[in-house]
PDB file of N, CA and C in Angstrom:
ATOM      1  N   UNK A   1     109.168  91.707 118.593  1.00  0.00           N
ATOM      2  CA  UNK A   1     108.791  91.167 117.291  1.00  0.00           C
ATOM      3  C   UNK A   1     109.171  92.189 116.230  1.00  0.00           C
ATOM      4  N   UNK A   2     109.808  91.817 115.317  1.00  0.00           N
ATOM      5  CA  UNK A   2     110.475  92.903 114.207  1.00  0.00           C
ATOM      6  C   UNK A   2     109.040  92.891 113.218  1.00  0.00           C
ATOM      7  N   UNK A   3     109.641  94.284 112.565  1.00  0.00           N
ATOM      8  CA  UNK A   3     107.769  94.544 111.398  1.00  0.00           C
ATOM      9  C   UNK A   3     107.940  93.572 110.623  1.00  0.00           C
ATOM     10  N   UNK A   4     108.891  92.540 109.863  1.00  0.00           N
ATOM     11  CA  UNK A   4     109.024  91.890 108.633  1.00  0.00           C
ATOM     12  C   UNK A   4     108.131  90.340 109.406  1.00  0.00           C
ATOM     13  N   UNK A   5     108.019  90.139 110.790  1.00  0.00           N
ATOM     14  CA  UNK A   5     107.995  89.076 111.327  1.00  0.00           C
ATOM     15  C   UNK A   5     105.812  89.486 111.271  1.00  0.00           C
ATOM     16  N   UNK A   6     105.620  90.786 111.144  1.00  0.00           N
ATOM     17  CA  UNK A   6     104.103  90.953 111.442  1.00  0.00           C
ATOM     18  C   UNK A   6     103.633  90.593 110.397  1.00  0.00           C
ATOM     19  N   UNK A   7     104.548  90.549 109.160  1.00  0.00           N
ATOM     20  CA  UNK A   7     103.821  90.380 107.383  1.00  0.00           C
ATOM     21  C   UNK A   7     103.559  89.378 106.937  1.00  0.00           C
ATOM     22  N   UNK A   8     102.027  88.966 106.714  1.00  0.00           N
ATOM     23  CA  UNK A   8     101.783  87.825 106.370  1.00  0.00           C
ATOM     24  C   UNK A   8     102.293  87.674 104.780  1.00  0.00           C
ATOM     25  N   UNK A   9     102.414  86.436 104.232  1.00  0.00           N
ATOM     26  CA  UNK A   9     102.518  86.364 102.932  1.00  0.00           C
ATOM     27  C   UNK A   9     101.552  85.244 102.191  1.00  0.00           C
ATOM     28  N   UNK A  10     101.365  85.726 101.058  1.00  0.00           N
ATOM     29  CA  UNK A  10     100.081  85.016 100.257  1.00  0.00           C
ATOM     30  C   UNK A  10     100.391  84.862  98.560  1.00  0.00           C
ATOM     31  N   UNK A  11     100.184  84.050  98.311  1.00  0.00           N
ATOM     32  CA  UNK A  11     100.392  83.365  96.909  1.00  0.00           C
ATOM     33  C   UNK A  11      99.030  84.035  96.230  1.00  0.00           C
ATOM     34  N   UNK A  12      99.182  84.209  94.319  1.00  0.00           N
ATOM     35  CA  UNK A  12      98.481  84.550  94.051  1.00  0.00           C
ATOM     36  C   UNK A  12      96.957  83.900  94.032  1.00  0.00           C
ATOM     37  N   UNK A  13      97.471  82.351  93.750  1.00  0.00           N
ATOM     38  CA  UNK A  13      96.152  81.610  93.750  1.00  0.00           C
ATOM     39  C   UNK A  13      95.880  81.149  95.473  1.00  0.00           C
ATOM     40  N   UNK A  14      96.674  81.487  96.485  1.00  0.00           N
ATOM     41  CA  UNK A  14      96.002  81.101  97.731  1.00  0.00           C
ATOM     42  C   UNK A  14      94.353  81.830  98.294  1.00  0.00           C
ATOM     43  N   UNK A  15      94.016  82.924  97.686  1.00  0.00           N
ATOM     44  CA  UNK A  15      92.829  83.391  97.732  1.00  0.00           C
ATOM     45  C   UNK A  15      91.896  84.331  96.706  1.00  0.00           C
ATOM     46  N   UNK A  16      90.974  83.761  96.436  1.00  0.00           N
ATOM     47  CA  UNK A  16      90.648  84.481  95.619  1.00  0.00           C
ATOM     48  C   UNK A  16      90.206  85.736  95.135  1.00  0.00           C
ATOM     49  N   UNK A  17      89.965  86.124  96.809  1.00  0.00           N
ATOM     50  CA  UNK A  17      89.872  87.668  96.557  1.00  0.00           C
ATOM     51  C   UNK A  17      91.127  88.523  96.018  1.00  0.00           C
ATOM     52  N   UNK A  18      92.425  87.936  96.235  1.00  0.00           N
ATOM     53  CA  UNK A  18      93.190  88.499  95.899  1.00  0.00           C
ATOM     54  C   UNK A  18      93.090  89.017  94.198  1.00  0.00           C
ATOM     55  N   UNK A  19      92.456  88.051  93.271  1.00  0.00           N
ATOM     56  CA  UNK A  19      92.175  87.943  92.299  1.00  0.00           C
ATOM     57  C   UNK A  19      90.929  89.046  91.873  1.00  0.00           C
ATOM     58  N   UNK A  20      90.424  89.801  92.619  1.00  0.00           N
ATOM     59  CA  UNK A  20      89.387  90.884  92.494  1.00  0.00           C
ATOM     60  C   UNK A  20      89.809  91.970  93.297  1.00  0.00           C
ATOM     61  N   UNK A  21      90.966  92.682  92.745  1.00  0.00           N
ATOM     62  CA  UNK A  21      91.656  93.770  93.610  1.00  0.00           C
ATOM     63  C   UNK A  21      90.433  95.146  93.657  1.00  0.00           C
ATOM     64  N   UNK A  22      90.982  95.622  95.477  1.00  0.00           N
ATOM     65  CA  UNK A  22      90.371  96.136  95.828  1.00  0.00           C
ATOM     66  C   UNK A  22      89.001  96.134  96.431  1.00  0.00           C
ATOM     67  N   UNK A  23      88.336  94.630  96.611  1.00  0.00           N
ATOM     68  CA  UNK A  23      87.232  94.092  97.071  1.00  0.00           C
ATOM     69  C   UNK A  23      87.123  95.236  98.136  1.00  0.00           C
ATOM     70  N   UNK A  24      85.767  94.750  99.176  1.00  0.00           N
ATOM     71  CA  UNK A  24      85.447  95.093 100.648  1.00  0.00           C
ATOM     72  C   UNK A  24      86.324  94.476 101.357  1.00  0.00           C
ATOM     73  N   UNK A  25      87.320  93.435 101.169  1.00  0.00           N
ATOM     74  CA  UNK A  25      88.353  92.619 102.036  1.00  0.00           C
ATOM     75  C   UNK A  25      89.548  93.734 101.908  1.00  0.00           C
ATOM     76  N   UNK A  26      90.158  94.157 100.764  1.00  0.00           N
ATOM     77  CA  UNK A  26      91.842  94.126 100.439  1.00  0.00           C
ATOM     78  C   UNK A  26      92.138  95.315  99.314  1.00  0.00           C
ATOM     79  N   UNK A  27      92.938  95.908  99.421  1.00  0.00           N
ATOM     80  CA  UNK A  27      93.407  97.006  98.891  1.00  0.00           C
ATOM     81  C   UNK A  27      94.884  96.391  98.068  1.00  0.00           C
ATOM     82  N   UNK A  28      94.990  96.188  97.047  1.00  0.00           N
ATOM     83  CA  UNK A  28      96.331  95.876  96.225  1.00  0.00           C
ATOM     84  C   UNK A  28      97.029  96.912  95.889  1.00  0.00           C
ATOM     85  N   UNK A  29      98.456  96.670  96.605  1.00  0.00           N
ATOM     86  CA  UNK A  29      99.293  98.029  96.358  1.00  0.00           C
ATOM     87  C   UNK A  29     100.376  97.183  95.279  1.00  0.00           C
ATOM     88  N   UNK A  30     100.666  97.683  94.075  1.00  0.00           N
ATOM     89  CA  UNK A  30     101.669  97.814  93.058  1.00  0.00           C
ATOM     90  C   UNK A  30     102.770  98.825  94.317  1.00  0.00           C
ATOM     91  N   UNK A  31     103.798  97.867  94.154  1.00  0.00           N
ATOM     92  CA  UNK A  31     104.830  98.814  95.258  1.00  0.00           C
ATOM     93  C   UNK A  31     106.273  99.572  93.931  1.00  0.00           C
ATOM     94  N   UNK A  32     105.841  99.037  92.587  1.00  0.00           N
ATOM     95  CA  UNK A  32     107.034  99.605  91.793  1.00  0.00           C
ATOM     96  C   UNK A  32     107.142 100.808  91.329  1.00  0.00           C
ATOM     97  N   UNK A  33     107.860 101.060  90.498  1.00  0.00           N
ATOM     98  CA  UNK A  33     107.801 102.443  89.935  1.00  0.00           C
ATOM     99  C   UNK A  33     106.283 102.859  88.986  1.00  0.00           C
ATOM    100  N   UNK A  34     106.337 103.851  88.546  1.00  0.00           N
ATOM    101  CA  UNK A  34     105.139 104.804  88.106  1.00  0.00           C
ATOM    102  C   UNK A  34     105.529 104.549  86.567  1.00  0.00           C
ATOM    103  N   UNK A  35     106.387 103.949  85.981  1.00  0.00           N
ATOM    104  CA  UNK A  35     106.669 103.405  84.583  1.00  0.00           C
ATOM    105  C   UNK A  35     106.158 101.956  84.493  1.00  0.00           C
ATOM    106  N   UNK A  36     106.877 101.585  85.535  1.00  0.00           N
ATOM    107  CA  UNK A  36     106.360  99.593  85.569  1.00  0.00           C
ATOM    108  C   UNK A  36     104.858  99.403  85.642  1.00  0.00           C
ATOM    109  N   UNK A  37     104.258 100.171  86.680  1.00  0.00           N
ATOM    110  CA  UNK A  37     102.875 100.262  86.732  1.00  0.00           C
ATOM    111  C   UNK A  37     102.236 100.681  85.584  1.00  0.00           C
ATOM    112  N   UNK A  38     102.920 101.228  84.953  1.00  0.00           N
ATOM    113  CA  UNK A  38     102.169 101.840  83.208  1.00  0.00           C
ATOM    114  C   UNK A  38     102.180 100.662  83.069  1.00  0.00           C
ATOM    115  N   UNK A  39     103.208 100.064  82.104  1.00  0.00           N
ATOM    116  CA  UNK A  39     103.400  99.486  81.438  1.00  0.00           C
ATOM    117  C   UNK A  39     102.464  97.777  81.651  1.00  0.00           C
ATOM    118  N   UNK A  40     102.390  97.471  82.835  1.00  0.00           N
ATOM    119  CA  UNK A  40     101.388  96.443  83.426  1.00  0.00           C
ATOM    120  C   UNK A  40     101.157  96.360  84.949  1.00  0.00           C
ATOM    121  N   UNK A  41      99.933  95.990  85.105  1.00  0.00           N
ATOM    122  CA  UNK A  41     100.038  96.141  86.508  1.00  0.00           C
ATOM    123  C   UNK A  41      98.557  94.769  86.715  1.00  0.00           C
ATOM    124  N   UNK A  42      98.444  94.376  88.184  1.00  0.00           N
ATOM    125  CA  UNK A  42      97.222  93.795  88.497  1.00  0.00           C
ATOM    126  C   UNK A  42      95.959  94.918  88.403  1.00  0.00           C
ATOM    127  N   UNK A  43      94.909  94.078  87.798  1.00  0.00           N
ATOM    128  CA  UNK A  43      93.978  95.082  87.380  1.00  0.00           C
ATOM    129  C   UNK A  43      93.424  95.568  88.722  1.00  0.00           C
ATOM    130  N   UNK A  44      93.003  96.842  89.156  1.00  0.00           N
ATOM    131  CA  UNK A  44      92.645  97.681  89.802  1.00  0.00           C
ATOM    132  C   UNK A  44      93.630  98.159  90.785  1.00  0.00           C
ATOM    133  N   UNK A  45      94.565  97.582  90.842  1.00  0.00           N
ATOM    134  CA  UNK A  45      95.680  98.388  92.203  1.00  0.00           C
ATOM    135  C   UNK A  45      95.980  99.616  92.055  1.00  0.00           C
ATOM    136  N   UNK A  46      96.335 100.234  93.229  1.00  0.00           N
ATOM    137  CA  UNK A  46      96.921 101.229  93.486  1.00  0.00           C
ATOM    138  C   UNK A  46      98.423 101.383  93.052  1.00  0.00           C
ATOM    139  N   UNK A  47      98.930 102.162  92.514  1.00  0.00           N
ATOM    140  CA  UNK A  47     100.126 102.483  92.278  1.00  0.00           C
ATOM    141  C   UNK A  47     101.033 103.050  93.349  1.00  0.00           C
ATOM    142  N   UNK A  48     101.844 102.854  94.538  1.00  0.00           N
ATOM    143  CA  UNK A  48     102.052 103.392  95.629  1.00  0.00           C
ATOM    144  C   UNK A  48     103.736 102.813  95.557  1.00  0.00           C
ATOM    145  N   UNK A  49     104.632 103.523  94.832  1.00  0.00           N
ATOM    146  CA  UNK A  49     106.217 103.107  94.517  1.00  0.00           C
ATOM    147  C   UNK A  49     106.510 102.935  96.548  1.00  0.00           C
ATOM    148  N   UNK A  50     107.305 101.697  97.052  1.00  0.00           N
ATOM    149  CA  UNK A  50     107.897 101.547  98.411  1.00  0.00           C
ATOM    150  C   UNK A  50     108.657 103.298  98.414  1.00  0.00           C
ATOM    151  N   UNK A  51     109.317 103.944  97.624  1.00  0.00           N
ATOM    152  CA  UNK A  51     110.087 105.375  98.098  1.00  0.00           C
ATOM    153  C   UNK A  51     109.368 105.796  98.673  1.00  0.00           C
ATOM    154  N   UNK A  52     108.153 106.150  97.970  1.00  0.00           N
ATOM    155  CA  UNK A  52     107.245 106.982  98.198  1.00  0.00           C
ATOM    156  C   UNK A  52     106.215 107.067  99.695  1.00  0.00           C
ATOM    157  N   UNK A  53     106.215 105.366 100.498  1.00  0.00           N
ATOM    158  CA  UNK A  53     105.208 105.440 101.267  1.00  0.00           C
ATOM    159  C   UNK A  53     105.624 106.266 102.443  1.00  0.00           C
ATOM    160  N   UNK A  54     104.982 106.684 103.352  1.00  0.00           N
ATOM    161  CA  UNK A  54     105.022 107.383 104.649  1.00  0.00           C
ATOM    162  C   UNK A  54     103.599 108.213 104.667  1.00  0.00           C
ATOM    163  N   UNK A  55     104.014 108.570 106.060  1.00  0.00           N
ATOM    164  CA  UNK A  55     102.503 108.757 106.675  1.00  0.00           C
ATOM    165  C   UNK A  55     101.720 109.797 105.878  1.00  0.00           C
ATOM    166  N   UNK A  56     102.685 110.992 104.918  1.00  0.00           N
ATOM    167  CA  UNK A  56     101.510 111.433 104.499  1.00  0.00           C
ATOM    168  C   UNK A  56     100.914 111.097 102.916  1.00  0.00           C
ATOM    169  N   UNK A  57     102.232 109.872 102.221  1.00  0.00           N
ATOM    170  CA  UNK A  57     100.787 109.269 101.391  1.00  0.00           C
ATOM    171  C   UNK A  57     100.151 108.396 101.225  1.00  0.00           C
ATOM    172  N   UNK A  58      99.382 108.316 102.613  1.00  0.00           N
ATOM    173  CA  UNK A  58      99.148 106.547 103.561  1.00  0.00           C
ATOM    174  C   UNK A  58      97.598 107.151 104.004  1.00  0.00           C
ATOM    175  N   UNK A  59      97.882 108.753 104.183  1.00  0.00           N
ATOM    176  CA  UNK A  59      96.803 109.477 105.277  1.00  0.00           C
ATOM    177  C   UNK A  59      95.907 108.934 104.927  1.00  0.00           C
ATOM    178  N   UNK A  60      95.163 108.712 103.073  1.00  0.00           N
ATOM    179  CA  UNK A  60      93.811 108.700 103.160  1.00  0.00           C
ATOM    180  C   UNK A  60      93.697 107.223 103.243  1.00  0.00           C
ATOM    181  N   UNK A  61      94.490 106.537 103.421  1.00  0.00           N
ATOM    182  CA  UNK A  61      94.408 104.916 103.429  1.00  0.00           C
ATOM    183  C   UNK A  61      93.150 104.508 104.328  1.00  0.00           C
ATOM    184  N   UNK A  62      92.213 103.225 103.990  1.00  0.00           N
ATOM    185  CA  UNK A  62      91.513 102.822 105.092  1.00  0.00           C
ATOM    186  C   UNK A  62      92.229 102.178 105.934  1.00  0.00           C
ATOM    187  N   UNK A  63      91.924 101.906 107.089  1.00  0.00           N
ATOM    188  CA  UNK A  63      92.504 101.136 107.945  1.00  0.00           C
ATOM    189  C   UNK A  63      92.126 100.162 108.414  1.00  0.00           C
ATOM    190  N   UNK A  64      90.800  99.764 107.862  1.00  0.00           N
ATOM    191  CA  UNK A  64      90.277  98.556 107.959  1.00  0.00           C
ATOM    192  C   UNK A  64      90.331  97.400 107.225  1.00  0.00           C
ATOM    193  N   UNK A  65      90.953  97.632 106.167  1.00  0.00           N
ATOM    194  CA  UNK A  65      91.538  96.600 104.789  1.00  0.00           C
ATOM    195  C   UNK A  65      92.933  95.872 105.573  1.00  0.00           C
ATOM    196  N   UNK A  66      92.985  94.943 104.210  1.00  0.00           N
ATOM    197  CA  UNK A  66      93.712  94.587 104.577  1.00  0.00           C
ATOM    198  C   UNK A  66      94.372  95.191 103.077  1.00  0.00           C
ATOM    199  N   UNK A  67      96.330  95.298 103.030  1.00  0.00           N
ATOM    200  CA  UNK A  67      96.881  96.119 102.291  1.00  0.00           C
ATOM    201  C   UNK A  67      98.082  94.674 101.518  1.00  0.00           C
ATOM    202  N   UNK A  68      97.930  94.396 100.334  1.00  0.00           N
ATOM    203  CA  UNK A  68      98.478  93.243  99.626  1.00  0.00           C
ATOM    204  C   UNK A  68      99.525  93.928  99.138  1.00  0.00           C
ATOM    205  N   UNK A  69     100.320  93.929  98.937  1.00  0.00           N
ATOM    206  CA  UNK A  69     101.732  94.438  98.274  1.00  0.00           C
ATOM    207  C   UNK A  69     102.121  93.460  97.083  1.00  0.00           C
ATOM    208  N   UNK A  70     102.694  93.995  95.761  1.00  0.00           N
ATOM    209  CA  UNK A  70     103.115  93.041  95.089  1.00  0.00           C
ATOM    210  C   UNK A  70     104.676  93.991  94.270  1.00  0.00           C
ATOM    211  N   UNK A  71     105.422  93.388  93.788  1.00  0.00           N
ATOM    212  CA  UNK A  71     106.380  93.763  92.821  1.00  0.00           C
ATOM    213  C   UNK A  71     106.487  92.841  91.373  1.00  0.00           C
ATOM    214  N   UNK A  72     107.525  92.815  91.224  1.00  0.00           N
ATOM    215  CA  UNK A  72     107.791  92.150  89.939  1.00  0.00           C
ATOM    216  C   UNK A  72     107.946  90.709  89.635  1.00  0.00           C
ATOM    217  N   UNK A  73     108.142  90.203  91.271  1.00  0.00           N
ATOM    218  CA  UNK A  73     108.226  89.097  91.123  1.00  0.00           C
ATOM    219  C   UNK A  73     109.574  88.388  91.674  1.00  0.00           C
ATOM    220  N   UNK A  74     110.005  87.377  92.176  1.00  0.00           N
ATOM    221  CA  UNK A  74     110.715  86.792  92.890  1.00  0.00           C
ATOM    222  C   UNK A  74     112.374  87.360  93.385  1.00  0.00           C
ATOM    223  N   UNK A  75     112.810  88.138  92.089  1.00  0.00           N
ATOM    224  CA  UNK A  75     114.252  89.130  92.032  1.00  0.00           C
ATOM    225  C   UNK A  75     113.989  90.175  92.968  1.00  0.00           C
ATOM    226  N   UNK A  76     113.129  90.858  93.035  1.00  0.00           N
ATOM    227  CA  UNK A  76     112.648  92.317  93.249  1.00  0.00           C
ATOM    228  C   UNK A  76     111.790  92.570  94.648  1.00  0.00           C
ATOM    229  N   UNK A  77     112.404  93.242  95.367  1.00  0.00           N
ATOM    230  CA  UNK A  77     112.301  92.979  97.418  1.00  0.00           C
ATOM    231  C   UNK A  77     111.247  94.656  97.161  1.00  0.00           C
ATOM    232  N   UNK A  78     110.488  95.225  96.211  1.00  0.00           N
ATOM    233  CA  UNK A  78     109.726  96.236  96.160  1.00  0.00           C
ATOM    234  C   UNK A  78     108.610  96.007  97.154  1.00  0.00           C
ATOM    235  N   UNK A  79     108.244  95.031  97.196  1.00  0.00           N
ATOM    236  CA  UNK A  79     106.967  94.668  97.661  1.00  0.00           C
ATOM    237  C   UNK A  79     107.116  94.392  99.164  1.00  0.00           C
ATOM    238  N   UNK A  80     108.036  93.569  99.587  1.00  0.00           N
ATOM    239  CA  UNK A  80     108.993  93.492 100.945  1.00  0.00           C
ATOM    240  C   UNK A  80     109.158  94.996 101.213  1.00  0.00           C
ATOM    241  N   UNK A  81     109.405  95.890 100.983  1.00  0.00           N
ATOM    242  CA  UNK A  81     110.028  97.398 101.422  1.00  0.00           C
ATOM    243  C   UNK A  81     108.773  97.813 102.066  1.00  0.00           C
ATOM    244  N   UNK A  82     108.053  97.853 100.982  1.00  0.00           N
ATOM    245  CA  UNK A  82     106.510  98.678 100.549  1.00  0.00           C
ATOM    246  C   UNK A  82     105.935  98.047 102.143  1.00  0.00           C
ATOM    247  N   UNK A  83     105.829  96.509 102.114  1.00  0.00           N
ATOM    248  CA  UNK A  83     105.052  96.057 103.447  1.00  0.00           C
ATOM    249  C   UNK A  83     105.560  96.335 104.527  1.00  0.00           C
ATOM    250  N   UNK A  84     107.085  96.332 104.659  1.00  0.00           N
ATOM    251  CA  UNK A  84     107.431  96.670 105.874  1.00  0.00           C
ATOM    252  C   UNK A  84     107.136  98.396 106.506  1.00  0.00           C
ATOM    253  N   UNK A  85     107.392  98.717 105.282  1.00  0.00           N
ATOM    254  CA  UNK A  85     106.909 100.743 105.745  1.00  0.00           C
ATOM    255  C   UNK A  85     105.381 100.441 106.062  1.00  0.00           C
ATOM    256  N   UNK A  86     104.521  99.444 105.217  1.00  0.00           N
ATOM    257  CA  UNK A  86     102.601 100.178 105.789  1.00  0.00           C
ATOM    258  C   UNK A  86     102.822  99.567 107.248  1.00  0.00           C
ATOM    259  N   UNK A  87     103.244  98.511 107.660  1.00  0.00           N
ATOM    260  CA  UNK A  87     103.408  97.753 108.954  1.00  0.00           C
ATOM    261  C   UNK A  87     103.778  98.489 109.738  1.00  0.00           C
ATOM    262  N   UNK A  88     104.947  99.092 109.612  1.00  0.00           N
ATOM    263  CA  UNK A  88     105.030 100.276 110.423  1.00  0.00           C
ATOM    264  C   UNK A  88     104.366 101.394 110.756  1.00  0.00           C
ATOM    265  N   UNK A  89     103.634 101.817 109.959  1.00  0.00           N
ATOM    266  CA  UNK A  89     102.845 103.027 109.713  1.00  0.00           C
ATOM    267  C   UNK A  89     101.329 102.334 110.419  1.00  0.00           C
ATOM    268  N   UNK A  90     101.256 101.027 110.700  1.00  0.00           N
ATOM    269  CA  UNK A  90     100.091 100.853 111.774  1.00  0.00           C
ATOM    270  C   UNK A  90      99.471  99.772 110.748  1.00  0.00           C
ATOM    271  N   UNK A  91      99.292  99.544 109.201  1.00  0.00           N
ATOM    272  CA  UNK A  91      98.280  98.897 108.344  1.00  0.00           C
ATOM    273  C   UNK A  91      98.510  97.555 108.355  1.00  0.00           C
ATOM    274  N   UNK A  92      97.767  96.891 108.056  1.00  0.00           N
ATOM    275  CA  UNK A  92      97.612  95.476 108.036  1.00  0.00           C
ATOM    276  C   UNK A  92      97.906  95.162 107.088  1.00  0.00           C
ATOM    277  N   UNK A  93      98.964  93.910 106.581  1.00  0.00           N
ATOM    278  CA  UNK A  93      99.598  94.236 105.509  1.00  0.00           C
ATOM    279  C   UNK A  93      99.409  92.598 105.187  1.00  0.00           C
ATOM    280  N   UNK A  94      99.948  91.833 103.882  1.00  0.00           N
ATOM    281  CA  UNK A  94     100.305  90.339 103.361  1.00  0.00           C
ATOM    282  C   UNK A  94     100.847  91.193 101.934  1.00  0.00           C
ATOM    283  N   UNK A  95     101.397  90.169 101.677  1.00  0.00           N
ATOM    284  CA  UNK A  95     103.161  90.278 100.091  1.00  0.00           C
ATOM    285  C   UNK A  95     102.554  89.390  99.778  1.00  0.00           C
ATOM    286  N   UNK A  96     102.663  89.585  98.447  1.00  0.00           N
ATOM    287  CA  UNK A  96     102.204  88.346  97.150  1.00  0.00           C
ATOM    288  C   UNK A  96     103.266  87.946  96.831  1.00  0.00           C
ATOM    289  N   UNK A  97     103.611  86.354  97.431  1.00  0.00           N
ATOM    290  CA  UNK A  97     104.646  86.092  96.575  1.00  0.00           C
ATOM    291  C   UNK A  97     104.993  85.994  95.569  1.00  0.00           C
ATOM    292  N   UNK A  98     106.008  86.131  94.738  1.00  0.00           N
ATOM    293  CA  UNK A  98     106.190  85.465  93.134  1.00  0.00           C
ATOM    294  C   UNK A  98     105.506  86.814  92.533  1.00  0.00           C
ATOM    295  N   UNK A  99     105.072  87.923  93.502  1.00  0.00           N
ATOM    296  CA  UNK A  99     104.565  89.341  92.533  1.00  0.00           C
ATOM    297  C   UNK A  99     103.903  89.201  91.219  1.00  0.00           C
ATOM    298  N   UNK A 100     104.398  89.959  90.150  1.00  0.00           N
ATOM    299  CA  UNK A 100     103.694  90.114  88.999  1.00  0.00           C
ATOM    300  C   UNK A 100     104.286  88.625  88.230  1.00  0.00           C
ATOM    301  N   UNK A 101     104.887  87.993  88.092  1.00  0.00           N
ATOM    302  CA  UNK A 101     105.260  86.831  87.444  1.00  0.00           C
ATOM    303  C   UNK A 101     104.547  86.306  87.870  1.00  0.00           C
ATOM    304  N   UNK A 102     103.937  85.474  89.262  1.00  0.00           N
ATOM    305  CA  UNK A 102     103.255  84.991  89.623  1.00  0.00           C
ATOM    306  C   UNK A 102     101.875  84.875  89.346  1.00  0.00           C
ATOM    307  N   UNK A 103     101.512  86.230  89.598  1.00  0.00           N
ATOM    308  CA  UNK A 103     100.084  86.183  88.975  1.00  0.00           C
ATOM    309  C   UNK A 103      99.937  86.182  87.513  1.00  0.00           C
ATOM    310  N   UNK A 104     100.512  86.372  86.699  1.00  0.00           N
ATOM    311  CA  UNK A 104     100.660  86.037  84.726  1.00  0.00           C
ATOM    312  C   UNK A 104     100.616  84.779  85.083  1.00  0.00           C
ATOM    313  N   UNK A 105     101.767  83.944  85.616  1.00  0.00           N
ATOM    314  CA  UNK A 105     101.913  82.400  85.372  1.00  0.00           C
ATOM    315  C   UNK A 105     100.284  82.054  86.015  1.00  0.00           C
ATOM    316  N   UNK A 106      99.667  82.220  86.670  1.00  0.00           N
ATOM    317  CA  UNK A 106      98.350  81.281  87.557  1.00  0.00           C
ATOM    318  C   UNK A 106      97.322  81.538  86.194  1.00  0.00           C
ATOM    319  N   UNK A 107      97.730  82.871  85.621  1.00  0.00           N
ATOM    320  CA  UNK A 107      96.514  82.998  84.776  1.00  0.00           C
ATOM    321  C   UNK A 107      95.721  84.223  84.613  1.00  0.00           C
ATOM    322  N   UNK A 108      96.273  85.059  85.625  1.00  0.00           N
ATOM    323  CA  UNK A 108      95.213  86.483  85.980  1.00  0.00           C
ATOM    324  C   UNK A 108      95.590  86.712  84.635  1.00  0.00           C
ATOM    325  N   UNK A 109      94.712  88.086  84.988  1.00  0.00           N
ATOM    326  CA  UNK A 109      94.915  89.009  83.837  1.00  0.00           C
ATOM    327  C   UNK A 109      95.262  90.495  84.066  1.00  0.00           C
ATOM    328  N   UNK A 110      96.556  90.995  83.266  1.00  0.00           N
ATOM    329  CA  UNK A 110      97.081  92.554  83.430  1.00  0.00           C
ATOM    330  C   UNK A 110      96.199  93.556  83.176  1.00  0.00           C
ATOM    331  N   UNK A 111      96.491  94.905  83.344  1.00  0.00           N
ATOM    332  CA  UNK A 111      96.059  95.706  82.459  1.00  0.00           C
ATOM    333  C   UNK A 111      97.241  97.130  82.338  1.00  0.00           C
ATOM    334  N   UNK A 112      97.147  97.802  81.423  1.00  0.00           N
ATOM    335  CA  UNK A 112      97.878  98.509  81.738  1.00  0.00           C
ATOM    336  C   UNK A 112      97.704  99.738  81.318  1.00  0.00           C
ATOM    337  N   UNK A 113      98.447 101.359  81.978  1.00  0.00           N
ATOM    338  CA  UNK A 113      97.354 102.407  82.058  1.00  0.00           C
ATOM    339  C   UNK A 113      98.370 103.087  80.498  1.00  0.00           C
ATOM    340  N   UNK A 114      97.457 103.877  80.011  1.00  0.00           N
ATOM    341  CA  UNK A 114      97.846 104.494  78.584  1.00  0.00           C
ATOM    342  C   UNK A 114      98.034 106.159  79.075  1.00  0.00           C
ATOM    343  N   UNK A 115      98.790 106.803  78.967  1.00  0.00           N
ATOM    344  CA  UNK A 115      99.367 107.905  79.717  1.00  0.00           C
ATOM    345  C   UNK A 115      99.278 108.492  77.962  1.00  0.00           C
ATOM    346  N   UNK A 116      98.315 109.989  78.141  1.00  0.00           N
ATOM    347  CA  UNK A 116      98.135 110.868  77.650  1.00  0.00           C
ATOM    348  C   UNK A 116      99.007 111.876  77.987  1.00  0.00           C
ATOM    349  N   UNK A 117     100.087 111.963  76.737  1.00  0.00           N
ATOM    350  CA  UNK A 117     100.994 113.080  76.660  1.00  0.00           C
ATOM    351  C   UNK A 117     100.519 114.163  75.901  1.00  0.00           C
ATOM    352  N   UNK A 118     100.850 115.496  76.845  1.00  0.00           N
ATOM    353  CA  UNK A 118      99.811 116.623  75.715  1.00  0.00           C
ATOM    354  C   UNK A 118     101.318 117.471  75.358  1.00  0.00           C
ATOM    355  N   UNK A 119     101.559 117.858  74.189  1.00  0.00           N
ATOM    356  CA  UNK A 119     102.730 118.517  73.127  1.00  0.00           C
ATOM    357  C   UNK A 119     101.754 119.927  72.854  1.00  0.00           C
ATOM    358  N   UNK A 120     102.869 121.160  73.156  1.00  0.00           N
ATOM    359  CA  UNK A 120     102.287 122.400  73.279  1.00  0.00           C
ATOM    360  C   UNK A 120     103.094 122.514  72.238  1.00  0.00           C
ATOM    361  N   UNK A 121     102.976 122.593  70.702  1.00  0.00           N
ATOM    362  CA  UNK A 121     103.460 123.162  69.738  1.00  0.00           C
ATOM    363  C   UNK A 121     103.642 124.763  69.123  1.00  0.00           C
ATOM    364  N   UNK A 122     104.214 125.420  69.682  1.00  0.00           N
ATOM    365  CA  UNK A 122     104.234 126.796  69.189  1.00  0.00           C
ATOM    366  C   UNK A 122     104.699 126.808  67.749  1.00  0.00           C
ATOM    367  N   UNK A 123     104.512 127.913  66.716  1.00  0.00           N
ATOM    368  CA  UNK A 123     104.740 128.224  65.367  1.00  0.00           C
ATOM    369  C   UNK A 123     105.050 129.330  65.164  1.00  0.00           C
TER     370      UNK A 123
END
């Protein structure tokens, strides 16, 4: 059985926990870059870019969740990458289809993080 064949997949409105990221059920991983995730993301996910995953920045992961992956949305295989590396790495994984387009179109709601730049002005 290949890892892409272990990944379940789930629509945004197929459950509603998906819609309360990070419950006692499910851990929502944002699989894009550390700019895209600024700029909007599903409210409470984790920011975890697909480059980036492997075992050691997975270590503190629970392993009893289940691990939702999302990207940008139907163009963009981020979220596909992202699931196939936690699958491998042992985690229980489902892909949101239709990613971040998906969930805007059903209705959720974004949020997005405001990054404090500090400017060391010498004179």
């Amino acid at each position: 059985m290949s890892t892409y064949s272990k990944i379940a997949e789930t629509q945004p409105h197929s459950s509603r926990v998906i819609a309360i990221p990070n419950s006692a059920e499910i851990i929502v991983i944002d699989a894009r870059t550390q700019e895209a995730y600024s700029r909007e993301h599903v409210p409470g996910a984790t920011n975890l870019p697909w480059r980036k995953i492997d075992s050691s920045s997975t270590a503190a992961m629970p392993r009893d969740k289940v691990l939702v992956t999302y990207c940008d949305g139907i163009h963009c295989n981020a979220s596909t990458k992202a699931a196939m590396r936690l699958t491998a790495l042992g985690f229980r994984v489902k892909e949101m289809l239709d990613g971040l387009q998906g969930w805007k179109r059903e209705g959720y709601p974004v949020e997005e993080t405001v990054v404090q730049l500090s400017t060391n002005i010498t004179r």
